[in-house]
C-alpha atoms as a PDB file:
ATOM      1  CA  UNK A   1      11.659 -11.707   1.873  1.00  0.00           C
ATOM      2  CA  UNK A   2      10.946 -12.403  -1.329  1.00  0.00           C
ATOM      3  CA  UNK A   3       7.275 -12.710  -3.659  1.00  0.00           C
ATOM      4  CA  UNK A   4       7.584 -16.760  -3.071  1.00  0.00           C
ATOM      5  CA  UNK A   5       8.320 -16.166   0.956  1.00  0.00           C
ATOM      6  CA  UNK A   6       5.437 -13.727   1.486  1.00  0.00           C
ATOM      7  CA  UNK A   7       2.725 -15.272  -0.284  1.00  0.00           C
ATOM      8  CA  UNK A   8       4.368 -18.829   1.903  1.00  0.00           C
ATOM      9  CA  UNK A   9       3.992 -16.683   4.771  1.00  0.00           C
ATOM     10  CA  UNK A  10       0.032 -15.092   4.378  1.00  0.00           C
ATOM     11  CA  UNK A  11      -0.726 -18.541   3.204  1.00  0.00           C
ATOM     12  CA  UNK A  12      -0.200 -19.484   6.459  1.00  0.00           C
ATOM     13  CA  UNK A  13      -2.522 -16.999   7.917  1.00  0.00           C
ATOM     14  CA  UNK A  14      -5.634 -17.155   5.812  1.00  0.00           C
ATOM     15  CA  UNK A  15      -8.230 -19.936   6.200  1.00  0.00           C
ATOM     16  CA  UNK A  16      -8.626 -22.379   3.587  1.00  0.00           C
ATOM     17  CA  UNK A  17     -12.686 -20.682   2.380  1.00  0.00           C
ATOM     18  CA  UNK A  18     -10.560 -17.474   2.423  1.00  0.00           C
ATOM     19  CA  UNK A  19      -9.759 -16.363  -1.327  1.00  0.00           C
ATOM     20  CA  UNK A  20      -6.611 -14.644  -1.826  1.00  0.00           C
ATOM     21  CA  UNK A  21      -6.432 -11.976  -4.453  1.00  0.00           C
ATOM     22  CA  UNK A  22      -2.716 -10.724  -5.413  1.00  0.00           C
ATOM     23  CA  UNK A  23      -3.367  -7.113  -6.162  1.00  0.00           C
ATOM     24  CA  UNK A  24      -0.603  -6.755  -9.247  1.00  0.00           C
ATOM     25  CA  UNK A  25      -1.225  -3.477 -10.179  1.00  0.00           C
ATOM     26  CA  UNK A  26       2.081  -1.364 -11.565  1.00  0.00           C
ATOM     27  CA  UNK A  27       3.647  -4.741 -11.199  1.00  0.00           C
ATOM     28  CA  UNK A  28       6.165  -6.143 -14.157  1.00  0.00           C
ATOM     29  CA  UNK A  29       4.736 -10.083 -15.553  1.00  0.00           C
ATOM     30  CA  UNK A  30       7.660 -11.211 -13.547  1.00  0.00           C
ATOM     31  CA  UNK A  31       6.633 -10.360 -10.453  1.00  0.00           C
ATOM     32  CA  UNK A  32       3.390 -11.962 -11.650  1.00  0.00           C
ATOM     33  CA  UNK A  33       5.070 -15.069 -12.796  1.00  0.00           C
ATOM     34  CA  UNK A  34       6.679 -15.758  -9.405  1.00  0.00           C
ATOM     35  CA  UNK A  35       3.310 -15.567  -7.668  1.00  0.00           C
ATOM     36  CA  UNK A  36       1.862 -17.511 -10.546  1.00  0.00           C
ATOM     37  CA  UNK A  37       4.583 -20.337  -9.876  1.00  0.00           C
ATOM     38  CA  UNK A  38       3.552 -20.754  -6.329  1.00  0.00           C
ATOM     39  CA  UNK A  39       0.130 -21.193  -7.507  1.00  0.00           C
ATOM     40  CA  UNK A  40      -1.878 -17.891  -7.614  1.00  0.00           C
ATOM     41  CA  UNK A  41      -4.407 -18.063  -9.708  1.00  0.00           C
ATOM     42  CA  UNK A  42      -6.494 -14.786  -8.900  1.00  0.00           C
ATOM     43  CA  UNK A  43      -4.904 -11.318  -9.672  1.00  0.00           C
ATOM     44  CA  UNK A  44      -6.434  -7.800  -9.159  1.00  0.00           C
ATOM     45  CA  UNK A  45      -5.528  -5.163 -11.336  1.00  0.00           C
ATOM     46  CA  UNK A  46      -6.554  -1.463 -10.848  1.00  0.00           C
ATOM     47  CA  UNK A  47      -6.625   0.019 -14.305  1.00  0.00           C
ATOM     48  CA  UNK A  48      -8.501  -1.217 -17.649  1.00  0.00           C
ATOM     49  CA  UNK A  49      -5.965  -0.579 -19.811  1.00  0.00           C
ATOM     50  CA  UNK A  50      -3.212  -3.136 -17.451  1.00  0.00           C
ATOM     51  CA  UNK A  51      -5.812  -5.432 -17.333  1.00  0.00           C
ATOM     52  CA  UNK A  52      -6.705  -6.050 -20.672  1.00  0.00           C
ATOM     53  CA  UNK A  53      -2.960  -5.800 -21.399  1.00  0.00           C
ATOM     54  CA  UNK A  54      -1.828  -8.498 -18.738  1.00  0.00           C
ATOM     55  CA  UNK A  55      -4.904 -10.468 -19.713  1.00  0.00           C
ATOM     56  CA  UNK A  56      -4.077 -10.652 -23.486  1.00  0.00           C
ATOM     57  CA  UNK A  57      -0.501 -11.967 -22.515  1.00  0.00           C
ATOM     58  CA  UNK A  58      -0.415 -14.075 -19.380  1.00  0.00           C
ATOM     59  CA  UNK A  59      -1.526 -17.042 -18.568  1.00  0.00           C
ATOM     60  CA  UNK A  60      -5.135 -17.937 -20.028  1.00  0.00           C
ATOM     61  CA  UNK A  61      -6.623 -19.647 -16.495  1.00  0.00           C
ATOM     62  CA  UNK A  62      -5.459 -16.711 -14.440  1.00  0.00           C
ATOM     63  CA  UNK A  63      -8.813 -15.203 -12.880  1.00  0.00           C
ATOM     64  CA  UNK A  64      -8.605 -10.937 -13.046  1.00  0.00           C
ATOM     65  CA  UNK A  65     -10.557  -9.063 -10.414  1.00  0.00           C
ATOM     66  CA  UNK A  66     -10.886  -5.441 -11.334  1.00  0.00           C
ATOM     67  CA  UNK A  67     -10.793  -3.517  -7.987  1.00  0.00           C
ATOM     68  CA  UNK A  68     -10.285   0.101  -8.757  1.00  0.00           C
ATOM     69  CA  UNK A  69     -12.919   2.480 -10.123  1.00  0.00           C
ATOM     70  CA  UNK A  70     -14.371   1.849 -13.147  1.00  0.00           C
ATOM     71  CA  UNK A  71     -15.350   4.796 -15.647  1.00  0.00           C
ATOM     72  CA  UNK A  72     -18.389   3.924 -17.585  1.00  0.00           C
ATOM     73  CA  UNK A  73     -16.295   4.518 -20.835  1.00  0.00           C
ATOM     74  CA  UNK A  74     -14.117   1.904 -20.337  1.00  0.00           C
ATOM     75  CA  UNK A  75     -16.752  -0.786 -19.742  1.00  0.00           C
ATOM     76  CA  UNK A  76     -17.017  -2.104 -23.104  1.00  0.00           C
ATOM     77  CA  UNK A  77     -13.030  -2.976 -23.222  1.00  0.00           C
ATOM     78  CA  UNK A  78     -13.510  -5.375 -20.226  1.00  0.00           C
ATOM     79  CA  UNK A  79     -16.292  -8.055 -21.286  1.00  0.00           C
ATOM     80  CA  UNK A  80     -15.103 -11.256 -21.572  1.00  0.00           C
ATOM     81  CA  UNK A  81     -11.908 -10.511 -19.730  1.00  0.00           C
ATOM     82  CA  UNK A  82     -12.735  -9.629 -16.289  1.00  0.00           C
ATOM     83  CA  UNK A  83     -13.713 -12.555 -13.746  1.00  0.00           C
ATOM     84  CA  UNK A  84     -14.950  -9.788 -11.475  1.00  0.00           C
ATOM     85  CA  UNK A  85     -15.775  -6.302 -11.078  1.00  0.00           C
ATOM     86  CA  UNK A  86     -14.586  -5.247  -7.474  1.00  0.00           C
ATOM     87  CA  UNK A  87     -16.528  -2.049  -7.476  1.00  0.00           C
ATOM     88  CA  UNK A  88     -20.093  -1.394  -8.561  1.00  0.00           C
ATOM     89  CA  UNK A  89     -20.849   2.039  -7.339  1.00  0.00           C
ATOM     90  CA  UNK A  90     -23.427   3.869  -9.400  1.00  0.00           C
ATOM     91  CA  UNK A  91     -26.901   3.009 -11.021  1.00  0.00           C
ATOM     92  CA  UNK A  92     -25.090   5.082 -13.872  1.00  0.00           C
ATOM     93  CA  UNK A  93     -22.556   2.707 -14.447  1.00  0.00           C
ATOM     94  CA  UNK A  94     -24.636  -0.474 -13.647  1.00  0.00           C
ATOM     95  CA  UNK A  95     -27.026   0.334 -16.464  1.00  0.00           C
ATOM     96  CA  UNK A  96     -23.514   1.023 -18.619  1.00  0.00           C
ATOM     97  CA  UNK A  97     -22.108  -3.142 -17.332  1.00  0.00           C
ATOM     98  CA  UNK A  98     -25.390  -3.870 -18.253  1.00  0.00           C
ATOM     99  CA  UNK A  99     -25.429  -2.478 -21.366  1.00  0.00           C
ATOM    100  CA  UNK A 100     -22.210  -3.472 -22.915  1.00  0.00           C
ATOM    101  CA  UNK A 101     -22.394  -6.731 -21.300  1.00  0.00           C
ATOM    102  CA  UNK A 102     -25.609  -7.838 -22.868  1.00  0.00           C
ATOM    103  CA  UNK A 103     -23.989  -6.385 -26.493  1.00  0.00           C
ATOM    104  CA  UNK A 104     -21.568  -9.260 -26.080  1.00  0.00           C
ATOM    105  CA  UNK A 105     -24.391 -11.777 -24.133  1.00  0.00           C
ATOM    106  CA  UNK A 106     -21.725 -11.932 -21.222  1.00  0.00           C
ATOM    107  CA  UNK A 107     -22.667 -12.234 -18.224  1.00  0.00           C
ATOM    108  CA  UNK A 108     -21.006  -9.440 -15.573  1.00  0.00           C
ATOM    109  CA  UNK A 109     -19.994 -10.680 -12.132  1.00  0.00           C
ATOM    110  CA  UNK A 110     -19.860  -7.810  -9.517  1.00  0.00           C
ATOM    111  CA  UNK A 111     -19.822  -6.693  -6.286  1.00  0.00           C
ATOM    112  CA  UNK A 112     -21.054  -4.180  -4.778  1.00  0.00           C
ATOM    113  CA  UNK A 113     -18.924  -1.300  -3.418  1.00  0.00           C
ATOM    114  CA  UNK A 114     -19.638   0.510  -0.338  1.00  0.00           C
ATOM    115  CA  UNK A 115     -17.894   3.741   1.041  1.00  0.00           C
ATOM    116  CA  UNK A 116     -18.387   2.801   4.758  1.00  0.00           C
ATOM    117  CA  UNK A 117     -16.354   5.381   5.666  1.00  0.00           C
ATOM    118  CA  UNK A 118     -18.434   7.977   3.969  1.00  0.00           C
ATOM    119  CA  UNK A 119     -14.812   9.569   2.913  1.00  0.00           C
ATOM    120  CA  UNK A 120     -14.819  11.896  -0.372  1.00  0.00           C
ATOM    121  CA  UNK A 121     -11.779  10.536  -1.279  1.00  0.00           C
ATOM    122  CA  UNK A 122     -12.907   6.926  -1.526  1.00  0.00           C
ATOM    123  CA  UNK A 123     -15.391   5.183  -4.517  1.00  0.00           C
ATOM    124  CA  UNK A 124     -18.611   3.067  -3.635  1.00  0.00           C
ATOM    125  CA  UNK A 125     -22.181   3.654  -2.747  1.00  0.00           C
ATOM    126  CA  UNK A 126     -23.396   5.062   0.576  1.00  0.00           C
ATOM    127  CA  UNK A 127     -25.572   2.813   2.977  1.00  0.00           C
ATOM    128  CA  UNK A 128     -28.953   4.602   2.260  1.00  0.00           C
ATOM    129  CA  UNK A 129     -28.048   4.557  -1.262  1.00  0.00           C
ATOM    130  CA  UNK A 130     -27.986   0.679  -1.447  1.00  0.00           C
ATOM    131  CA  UNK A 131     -32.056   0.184  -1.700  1.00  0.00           C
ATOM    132  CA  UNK A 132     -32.112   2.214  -4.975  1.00  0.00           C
ATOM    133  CA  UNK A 133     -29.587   0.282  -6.705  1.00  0.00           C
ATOM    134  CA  UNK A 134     -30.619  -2.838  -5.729  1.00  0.00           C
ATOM    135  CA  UNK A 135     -33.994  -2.485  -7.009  1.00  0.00           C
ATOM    136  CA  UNK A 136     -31.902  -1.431 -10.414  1.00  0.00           C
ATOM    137  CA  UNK A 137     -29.863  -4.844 -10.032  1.00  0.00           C
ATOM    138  CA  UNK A 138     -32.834  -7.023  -9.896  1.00  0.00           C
ATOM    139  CA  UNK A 139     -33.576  -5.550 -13.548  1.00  0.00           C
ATOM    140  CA  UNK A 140     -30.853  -6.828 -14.963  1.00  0.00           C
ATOM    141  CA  UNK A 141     -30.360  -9.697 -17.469  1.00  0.00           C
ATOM    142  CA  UNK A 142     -26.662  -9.469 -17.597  1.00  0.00           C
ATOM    143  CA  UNK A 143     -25.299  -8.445 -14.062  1.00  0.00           C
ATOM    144  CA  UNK A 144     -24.975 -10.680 -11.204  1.00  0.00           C
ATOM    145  CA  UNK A 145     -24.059  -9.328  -7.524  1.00  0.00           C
ATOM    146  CA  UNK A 146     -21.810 -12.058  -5.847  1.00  0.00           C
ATOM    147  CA  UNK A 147     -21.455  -9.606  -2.650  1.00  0.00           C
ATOM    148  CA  UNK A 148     -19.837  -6.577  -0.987  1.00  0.00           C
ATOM    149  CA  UNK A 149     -16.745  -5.283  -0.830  1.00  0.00           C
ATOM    150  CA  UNK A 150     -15.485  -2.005   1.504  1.00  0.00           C
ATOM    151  CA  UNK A 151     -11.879  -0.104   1.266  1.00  0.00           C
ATOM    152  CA  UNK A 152     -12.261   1.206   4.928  1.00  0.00           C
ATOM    153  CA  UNK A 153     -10.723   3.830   5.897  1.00  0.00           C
ATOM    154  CA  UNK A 154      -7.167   3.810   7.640  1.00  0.00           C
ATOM    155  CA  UNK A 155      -7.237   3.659  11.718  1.00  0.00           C
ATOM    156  CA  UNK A 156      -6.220   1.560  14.032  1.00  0.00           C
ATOM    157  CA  UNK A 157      -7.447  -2.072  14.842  1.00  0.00           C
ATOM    158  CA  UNK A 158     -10.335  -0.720  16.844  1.00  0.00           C
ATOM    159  CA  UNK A 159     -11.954   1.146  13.914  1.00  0.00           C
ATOM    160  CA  UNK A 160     -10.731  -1.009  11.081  1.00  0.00           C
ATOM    161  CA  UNK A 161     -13.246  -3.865  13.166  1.00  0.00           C
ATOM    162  CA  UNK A 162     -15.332  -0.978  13.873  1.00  0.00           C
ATOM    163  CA  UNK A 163     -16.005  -1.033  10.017  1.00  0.00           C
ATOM    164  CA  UNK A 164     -15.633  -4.623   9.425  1.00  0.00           C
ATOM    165  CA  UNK A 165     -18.011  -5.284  11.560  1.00  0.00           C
ATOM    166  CA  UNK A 166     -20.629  -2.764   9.880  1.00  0.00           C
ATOM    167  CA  UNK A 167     -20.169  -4.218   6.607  1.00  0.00           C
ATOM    168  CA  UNK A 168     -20.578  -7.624   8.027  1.00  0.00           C
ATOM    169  CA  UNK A 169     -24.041  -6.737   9.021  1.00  0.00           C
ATOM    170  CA  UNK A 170     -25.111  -5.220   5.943  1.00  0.00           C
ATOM    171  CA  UNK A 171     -23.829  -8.296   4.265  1.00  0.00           C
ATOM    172  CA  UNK A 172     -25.778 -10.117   6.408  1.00  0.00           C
ATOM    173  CA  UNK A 173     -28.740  -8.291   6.180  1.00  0.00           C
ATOM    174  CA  UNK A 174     -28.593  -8.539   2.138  1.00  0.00           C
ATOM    175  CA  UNK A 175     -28.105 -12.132   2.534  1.00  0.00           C
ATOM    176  CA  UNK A 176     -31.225 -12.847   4.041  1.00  0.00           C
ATOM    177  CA  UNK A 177     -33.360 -11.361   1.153  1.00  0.00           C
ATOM    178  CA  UNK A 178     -34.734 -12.979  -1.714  1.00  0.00           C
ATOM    179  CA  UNK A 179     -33.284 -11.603  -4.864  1.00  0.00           C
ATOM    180  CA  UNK A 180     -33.211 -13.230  -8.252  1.00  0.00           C
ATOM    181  CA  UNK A 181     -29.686 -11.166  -9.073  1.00  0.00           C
ATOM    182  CA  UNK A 182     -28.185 -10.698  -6.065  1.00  0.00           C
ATOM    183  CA  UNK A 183     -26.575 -13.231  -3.752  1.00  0.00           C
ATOM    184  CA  UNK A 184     -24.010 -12.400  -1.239  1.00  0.00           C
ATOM    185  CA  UNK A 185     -20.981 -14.872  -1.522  1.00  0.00           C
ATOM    186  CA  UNK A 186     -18.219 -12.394  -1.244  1.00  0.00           C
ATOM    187  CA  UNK A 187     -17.208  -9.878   1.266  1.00  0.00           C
ATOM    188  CA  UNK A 188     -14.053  -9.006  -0.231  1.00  0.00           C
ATOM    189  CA  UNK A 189     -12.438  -6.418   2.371  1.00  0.00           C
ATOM    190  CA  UNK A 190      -9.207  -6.353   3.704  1.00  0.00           C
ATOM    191  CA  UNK A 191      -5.269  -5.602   2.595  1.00  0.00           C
ATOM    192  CA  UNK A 192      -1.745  -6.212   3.469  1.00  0.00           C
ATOM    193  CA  UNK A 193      -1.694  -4.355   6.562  1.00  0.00           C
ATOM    194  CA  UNK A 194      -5.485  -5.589   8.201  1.00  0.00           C
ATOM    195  CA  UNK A 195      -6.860  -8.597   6.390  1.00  0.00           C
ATOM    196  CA  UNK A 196      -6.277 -10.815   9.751  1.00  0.00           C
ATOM    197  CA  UNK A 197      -8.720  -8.617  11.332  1.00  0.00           C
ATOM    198  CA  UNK A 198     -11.041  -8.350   8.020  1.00  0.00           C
ATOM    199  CA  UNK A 199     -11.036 -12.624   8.256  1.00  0.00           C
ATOM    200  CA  UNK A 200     -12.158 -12.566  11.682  1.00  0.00           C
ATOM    201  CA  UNK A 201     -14.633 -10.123  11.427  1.00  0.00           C
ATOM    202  CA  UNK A 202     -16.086 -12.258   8.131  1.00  0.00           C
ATOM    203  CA  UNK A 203     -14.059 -10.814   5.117  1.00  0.00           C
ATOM    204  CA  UNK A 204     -14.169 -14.245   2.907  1.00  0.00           C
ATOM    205  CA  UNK A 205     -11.802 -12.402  -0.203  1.00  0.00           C
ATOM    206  CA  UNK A 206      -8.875 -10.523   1.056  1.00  0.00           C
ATOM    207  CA  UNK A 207      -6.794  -8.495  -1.132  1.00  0.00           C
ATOM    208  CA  UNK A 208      -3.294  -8.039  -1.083  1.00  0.00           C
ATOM    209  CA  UNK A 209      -0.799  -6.308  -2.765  1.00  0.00           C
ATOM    210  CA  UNK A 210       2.242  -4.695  -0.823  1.00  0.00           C
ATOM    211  CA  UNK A 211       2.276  -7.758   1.301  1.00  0.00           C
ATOM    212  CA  UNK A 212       3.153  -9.997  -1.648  1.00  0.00           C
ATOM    213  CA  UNK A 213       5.023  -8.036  -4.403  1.00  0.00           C
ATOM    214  CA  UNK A 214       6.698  -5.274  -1.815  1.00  0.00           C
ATOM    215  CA  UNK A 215       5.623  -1.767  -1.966  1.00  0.00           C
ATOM    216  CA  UNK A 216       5.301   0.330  -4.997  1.00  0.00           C
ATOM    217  CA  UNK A 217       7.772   2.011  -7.016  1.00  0.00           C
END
């Protein structure tokens, strides 16, 4: 199948309040041009430097998600270019978004990112750390938390609901607070190979990479 055919084909499968983010990362403008064709408007990039490279060139109402980890030195290249940051997951770097942000009066748009798996290998805050930063957040003049987002970690269906599930409940449980910067919008979780399972178990951002562009060279 080809980029047109698979995006046709998890169109199909995703609810309309579903966003779809086509995770372009290592992938040539051309690949990004086909999906851009069929009307993909959101694209998730990994690394800064792509990003701001991609962004500079492509089309100027494309909508970039940065979902990989975020060093604190390469804030400042990303204001004004970024439609969202995929993965908050220090106070260190929130006060460095919040920072370089407010040099350039730009707003930041996040999410929070939470290792539910608790695995060393994997980004994002811990459960029990989420009180601390969130008392950080509501600080802030220039960062806004739209919601969560999880990269669980690989199992079968059982666990991958298993986690779902759990970060479903904290969203939840976030949602019915009263925050001035928070708000929970997005629970971006889910990928090619489980984002029918993330959907039903309340994932309202999916992302997906090898499921639209093939798998990586």
């Amino acid at each position: 199948m080809n980029i047109e055919e698979n995006i046709k084909a998890i169109i199909q499968k995703i609810p309309e309040d579903v966003k779809l983010v086509a995770v372009s990362k290592t992938k040539p403008l051309e690949d990004l041009e086909k999906a851009y064709e069929f009307g993909i408007r959101d694209f998730g990039e990994n690394k800064v430097q792509e990003l701001i490279y991609k962004e500079e060139i492509f089309h100027k109402d494309v909508k970039w998600h940065l979902i990989g980890n975020l060093q604190t030195n390469k804030v400042k290249y990303i204001v004004n270019k970024v439609f969202l940051i995929h993965s908050l997951s220090s106070i260190k770097l929130l006060h460095k978004i919040e920072s370089e942000f407010g040099k350039g009066k730009a707003i930041a748009n996040v999410l929070i990112q939470i290792n539910i798996g608790r695995e060393d290998s994997k980004g994002g805050l811990l459960v029990e750390e989420l009180d601390e930063i969130i008392k950080e957040i509501e600080k802030c003049k220039f960062v806004k938390v739209k919601g969560l987002m999880a990269i669980i970690p690989k199992g079968e269906e059982e666990s991958n609901r298993y986690y779902f599930k759990e970060m479903k409940n904290i969203f939840n449980k976030i949602k019915g607070q009263d925050y001035s910067n928070i708000s929970m919008e997005i629970l971006s979780m889910g990928m090619s190979k489980d984002f029918e399972v993330a959907i039903s178990e309340g994932a309202n951002l999916v992302r997906i990479g090898e499921g639209i562009f093939g798998s990586r060279k």
